[in-house]
Protein backbone atom coordinates (compact mmCIF):
# COMPACT_ATOMS: atom_id res chain seq x y z
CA UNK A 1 -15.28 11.98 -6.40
CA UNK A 2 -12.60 9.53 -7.10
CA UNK A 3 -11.42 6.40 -5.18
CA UNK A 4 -9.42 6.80 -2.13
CA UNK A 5 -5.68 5.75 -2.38
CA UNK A 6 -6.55 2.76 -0.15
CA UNK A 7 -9.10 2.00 -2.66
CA UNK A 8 -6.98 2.05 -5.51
CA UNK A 9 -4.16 -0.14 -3.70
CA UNK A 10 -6.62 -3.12 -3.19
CA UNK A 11 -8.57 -3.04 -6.51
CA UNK A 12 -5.33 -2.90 -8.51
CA UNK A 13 -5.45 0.49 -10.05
CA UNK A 14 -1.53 0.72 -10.74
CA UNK A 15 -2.46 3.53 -13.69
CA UNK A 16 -4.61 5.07 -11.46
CA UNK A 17 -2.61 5.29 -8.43
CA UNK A 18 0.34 6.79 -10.26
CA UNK A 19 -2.01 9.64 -11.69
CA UNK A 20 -2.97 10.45 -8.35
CA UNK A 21 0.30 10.30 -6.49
CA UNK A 22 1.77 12.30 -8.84
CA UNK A 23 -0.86 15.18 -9.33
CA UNK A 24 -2.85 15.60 -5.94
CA UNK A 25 0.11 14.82 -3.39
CA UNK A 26 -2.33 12.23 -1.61
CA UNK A 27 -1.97 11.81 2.19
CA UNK A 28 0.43 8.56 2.33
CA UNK A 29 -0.33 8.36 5.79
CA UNK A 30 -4.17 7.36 5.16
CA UNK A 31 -5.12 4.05 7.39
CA UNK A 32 -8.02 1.68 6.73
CA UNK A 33 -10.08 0.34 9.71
CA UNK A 34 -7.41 -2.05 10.85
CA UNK A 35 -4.67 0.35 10.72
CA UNK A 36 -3.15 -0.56 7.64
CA UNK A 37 -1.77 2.39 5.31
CA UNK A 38 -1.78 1.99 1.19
CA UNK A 39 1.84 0.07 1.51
CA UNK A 40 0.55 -2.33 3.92
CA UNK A 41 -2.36 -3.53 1.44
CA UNK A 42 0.26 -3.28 -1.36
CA UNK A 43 2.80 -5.51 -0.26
CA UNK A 44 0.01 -7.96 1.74
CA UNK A 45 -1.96 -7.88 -1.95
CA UNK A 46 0.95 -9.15 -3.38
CA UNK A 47 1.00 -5.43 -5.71
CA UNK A 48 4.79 -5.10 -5.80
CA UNK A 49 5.17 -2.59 -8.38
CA UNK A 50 2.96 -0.69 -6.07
CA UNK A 51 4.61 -0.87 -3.23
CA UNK A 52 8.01 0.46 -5.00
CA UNK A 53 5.91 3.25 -6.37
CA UNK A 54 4.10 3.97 -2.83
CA UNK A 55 8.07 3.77 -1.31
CA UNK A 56 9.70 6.29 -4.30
CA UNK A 57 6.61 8.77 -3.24
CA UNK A 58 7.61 8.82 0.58
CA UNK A 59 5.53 6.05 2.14
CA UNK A 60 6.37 5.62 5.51
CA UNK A 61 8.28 1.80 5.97
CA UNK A 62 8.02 1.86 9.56
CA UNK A 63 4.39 2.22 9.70
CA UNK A 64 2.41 -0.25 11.85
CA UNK A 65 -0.77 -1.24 11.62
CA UNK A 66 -3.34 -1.95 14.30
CA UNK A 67 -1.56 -5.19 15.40
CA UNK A 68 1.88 -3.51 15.51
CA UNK A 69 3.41 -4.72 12.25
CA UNK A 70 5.54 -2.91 10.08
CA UNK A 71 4.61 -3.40 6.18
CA UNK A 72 7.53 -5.74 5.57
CA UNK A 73 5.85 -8.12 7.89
CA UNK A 74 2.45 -8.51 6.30
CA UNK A 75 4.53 -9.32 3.19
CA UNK A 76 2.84 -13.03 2.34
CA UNK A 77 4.56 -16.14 2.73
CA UNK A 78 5.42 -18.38 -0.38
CA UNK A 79 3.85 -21.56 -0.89
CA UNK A 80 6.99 -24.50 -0.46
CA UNK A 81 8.28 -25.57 -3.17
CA UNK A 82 7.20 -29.35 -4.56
């Protein structure tokens, strides 16, 4: 059996992902243990081309995870500038 599609989000496996999305219609909806769905971990991970590809295949934005937050607000903050 393959990895999960939360598995593939947070070891990196863009190619991967992609082949699964588009062949098995994978459950977008899938949560981790903290309530976090595959676009969560994406855009928290700082995997950007797999959030847009997790969005194009229906991922639900308004999603919230265990502590009530949307994936847009996970999305990391950027270290100030020098």
């Amino acid at each position: 059996m393959g990895l999960s599609l939360l598995e593939l989000v947070v070891e990196g496996q863009y190619s991967q992902l992609r082949e699964v999305l588009g062949s098995q219609g994978e459950e977008l909806g899938q949560v981790d243990r903290e309530g976090n769905t595959a676009l969560h971990l994406a855009i928290e991970g700082g995997q950007y081309n797999m959030a847009v590809l997790l969005l194009n295949k229906g991922s639900p934005l308004e999603a919230r995870n265990g502590q009530g937050l949307n994936p847009l607000q996970v999305t990391p903050s950027l270290p100030p500038s020098l």
